[in-house]
Structures are given as structure tokens and as C-alpha cells.
N, C-alpha and C. Protein backbone atom coordinates (compact mmCIF):
# COMPACT_ATOMS: atom_id res chain seq x y z
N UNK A 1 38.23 9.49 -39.48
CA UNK A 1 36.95 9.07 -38.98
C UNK A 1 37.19 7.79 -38.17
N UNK A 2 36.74 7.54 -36.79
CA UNK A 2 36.96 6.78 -36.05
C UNK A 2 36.20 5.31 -36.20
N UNK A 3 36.45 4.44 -36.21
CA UNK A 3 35.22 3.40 -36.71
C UNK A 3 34.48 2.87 -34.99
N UNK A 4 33.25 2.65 -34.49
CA UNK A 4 33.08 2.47 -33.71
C UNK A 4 31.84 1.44 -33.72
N UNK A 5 31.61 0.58 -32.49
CA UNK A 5 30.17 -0.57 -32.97
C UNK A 5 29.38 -0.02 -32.01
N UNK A 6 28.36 -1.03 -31.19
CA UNK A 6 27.62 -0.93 -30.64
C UNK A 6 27.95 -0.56 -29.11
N UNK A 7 28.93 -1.64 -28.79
CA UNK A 7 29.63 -0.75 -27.28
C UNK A 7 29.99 0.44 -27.18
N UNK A 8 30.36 0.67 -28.01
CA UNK A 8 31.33 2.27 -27.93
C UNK A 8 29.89 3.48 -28.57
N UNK A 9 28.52 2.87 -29.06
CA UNK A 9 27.97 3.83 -29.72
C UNK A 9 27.25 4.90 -28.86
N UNK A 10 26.78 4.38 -27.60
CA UNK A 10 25.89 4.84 -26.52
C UNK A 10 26.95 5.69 -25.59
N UNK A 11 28.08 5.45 -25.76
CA UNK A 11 29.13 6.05 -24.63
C UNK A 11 29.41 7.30 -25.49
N UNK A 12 30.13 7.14 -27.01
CA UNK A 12 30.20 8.62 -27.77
C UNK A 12 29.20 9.65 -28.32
N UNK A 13 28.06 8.86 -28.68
CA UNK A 13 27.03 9.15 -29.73
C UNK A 13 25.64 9.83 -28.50
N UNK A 14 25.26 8.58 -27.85
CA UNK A 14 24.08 8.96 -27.27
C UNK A 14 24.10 9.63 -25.90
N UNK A 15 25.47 9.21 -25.45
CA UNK A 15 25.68 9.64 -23.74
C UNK A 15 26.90 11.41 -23.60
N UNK A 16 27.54 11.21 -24.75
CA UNK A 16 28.23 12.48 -25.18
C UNK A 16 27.70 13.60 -24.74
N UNK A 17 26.44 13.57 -25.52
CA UNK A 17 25.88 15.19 -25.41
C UNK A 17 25.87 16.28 -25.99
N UNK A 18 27.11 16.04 -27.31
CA UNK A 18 27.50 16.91 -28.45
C UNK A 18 26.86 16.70 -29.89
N UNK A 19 27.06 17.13 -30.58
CA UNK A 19 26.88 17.19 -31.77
C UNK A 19 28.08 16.06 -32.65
N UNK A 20 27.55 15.16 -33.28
CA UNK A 20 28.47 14.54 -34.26
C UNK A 20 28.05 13.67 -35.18
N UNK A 21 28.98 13.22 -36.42
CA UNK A 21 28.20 12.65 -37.48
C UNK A 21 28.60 11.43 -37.82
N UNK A 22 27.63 10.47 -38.05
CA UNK A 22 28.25 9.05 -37.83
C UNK A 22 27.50 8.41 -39.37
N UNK A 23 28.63 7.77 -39.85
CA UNK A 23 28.43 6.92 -41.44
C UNK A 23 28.31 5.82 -41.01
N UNK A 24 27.19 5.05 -41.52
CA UNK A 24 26.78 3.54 -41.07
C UNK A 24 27.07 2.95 -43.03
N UNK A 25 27.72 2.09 -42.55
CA UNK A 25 28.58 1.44 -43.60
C UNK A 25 28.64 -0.19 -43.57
N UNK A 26 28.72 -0.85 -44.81
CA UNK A 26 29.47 -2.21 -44.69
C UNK A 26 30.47 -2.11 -45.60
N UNK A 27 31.26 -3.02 -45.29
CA UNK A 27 32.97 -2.86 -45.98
C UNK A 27 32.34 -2.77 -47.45
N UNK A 28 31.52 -4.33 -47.51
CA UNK A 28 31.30 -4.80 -49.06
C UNK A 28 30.74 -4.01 -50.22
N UNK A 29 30.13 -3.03 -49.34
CA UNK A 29 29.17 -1.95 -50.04
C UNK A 29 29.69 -1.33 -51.07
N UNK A 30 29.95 -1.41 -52.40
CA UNK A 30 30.51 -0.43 -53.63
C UNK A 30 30.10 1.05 -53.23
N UNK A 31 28.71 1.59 -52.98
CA UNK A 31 28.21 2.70 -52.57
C UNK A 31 28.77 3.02 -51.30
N UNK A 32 28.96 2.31 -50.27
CA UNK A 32 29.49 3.14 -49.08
C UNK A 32 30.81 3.80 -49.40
N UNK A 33 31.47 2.39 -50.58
CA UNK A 33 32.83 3.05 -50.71
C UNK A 33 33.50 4.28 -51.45
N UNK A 34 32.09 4.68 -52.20
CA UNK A 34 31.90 6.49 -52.89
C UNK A 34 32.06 7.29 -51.51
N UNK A 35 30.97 6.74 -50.62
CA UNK A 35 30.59 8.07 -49.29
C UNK A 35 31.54 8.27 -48.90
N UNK A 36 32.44 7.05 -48.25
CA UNK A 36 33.20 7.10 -47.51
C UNK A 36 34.55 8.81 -47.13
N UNK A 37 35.27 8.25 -48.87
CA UNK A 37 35.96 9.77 -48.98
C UNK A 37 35.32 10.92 -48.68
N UNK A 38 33.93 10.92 -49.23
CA UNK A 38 33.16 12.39 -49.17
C UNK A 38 32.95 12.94 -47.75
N UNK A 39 32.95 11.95 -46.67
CA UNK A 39 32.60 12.00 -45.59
C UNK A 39 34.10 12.39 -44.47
N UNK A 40 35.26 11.95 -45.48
CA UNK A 40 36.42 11.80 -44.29
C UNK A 40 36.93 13.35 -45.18
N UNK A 41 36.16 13.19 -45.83
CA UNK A 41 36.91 14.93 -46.74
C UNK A 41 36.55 16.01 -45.72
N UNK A 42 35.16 15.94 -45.00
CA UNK A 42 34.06 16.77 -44.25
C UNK A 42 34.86 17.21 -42.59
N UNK A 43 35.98 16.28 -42.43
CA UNK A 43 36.56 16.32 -41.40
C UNK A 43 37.06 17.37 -40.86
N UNK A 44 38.17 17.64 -42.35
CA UNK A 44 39.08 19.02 -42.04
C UNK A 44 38.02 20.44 -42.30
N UNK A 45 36.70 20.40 -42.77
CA UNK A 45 35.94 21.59 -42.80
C UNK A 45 35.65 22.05 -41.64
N UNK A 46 35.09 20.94 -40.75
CA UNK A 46 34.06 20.49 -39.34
C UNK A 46 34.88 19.90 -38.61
N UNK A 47 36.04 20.50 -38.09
CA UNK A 47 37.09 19.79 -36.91
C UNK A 47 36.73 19.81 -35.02
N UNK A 48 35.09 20.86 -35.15
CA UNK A 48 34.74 20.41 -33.74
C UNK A 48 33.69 19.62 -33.94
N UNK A 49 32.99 18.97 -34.96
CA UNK A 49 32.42 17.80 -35.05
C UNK A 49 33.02 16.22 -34.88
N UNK A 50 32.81 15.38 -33.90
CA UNK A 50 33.88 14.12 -34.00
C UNK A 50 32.83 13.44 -35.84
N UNK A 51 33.35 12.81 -36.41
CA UNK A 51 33.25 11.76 -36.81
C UNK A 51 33.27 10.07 -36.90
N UNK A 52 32.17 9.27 -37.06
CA UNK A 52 31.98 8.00 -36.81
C UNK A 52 32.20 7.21 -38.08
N UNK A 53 32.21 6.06 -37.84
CA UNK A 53 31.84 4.87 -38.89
C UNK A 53 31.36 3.48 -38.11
N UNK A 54 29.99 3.36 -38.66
CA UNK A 54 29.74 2.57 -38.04
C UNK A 54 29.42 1.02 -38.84
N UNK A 55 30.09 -0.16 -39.12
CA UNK A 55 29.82 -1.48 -39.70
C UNK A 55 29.05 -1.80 -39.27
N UNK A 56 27.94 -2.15 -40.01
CA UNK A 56 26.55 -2.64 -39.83
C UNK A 56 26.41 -4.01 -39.79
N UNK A 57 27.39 -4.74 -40.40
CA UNK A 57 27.82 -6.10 -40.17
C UNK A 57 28.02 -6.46 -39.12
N UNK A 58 28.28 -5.55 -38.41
CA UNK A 58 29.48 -6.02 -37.16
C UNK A 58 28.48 -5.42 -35.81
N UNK A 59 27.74 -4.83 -36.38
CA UNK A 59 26.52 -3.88 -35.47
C UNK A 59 25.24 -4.19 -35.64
N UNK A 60 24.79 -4.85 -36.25
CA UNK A 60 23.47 -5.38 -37.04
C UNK A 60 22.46 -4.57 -35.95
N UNK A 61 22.18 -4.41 -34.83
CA UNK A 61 21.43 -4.05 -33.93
C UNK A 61 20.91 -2.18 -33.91
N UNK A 62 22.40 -1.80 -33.86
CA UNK A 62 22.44 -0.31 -33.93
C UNK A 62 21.14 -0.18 -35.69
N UNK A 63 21.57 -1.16 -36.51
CA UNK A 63 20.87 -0.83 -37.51
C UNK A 63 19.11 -1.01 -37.76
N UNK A 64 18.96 -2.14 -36.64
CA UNK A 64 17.90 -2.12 -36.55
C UNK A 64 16.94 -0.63 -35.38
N UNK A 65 17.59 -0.90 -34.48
CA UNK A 65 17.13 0.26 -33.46
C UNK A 65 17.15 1.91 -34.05
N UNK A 66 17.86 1.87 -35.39
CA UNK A 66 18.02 3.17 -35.59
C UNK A 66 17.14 3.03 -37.34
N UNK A 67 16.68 2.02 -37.24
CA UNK A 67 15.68 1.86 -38.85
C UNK A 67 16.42 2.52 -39.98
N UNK A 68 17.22 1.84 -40.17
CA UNK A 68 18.38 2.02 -41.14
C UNK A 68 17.93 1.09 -42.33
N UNK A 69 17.23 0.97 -43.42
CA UNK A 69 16.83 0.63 -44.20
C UNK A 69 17.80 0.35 -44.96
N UNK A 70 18.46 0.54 -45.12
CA UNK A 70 19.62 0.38 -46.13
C UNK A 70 20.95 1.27 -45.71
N UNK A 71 22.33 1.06 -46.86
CA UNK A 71 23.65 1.54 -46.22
C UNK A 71 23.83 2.12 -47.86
N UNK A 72 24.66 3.42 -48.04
CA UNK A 72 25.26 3.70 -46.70
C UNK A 72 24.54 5.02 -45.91
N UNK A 73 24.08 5.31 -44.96
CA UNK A 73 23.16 5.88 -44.30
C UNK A 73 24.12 6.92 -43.27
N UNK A 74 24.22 8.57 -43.57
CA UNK A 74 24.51 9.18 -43.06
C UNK A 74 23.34 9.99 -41.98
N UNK A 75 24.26 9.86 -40.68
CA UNK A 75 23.43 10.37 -39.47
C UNK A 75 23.53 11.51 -38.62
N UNK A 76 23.49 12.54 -38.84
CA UNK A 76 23.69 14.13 -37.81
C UNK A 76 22.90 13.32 -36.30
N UNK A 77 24.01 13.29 -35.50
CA UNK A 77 23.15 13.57 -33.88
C UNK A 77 23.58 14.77 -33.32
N UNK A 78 22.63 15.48 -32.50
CA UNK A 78 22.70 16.44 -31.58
C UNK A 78 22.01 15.95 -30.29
N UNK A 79 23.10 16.25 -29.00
CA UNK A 79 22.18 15.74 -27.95
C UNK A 79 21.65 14.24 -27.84
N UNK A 80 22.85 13.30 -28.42
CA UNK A 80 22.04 11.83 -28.73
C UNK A 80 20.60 11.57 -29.50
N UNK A 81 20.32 12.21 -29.94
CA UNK A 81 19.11 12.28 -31.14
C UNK A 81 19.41 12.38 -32.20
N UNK A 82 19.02 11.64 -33.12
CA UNK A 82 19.46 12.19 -34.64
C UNK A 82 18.15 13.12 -35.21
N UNK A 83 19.16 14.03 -35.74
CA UNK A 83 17.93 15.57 -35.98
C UNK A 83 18.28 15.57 -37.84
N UNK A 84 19.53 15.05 -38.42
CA UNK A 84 18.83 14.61 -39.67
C UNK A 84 19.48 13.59 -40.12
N UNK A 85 19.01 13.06 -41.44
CA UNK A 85 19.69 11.76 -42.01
C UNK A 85 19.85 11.70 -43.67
N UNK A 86 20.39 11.16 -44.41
CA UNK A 86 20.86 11.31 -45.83
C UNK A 86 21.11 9.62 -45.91
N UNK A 87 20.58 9.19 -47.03
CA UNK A 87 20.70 8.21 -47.42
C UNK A 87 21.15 7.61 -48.78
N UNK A 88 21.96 6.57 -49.09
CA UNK A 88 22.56 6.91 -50.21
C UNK A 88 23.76 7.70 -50.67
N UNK A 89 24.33 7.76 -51.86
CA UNK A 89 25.37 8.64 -52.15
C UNK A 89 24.88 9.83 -52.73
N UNK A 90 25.34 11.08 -52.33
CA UNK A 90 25.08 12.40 -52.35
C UNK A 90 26.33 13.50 -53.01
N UNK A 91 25.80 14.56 -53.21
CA UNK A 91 27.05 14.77 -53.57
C UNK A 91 27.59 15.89 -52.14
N UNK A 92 29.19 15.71 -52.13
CA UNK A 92 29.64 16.05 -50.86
C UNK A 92 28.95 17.69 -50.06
N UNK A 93 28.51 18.53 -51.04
CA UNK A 93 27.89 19.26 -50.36
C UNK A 93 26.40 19.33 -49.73
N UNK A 94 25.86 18.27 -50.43
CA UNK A 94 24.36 17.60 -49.40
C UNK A 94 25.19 17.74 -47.87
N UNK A 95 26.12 16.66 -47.63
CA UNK A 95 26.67 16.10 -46.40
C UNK A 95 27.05 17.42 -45.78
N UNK A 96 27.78 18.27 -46.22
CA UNK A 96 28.16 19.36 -45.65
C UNK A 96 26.78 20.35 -45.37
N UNK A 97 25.89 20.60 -45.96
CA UNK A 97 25.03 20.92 -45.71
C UNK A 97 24.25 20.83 -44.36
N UNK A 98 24.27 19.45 -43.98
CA UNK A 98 24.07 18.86 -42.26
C UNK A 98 24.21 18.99 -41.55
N UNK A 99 25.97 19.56 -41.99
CA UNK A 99 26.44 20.07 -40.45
C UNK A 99 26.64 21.32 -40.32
N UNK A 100 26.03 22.30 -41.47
CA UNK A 100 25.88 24.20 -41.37
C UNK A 100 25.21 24.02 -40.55
């Protein structure tokens, strides 16, 4: 999973045009650090989906513009839109579920 901030989010995410799934994370987070594996596990299922990570620390903005209430906050975009979202730790087939 590629880690990416705010420069790089509009060039892969919103200007792309594809389908892909991006984990909004902070390092410190005990809970992000459950998702995290569950999410880099999802990789080798979904290998024409790219995968993100996005530090919210380091992005504070993306988190506001995208009403991210809290971390760690998983995001399906299609077409630069996000069409769904999961919040919290889940268990890995919620996440996989997102991207059937």
C-alpha cells in the first residue's frame, strides 16, 4: 500500500478516474494499527485496485474536506468520488466486501 498526502491525493485518487481504496490513518493510532494488516492483506485479492494510505497528521486538510470524523477511516473511490466508507476496525471481510 502506497502512502500518499495531499499533493499526490488529487493527481491519483480524484484526477485518476479509476477505482481505488485509500486508508486514512495516523501512525499513533493503536486502531489504525489492527486495519492496517487487514487492508495490505486486501492487496493480493484486488491487484487491479491501487491501494492508499493516507496520514492524517501530515494531511489534516484531506481530513477535513473529506469529513473524516475520526481514524482509522476506510474509503472506496470510483471516478474520484467516494461511493462507500467503513469506519473503525472491521473485520477483514467488511473491507473486502467494498471492493466486490
Amino acid at each position: 500500500m502506497k502512502t500518499i498526502n495531499s499533493e499526490f491525493f488529487d493527481e491519483v485518487v480524484e484526477d485518476d478516474g479509476q477505482k481505488c481504496l485509500v486508508l486514512f490513518s495516523r501512525k499513533t493510532c493503536p486502531v489504525c494499527k489492527k486495519v492496517h494488516p487487514k487492508i495490505e492483506d486486501l492487496e493480493d485479492e484486488f491487484p487491479d485496485i491501487p491501494f492508499y494510505n493516507v496520514d492524517v497528521e501530515a494531511s489534516p486538510e484531506l481530513q477535513a474536506k473529506l469529513r473524516l470524523k475520526g481514524v482509522p477511516h476506510v474509503i472506496l473511490f470510483d471516478d474520484g468520488e467516494p461511493v462507500k466508507r467503513l469506519s473503525g476496525n472491521h473485520d477483514e471481510d467488511e473491507y473486502a466486501d467494498m471492493l466486490a
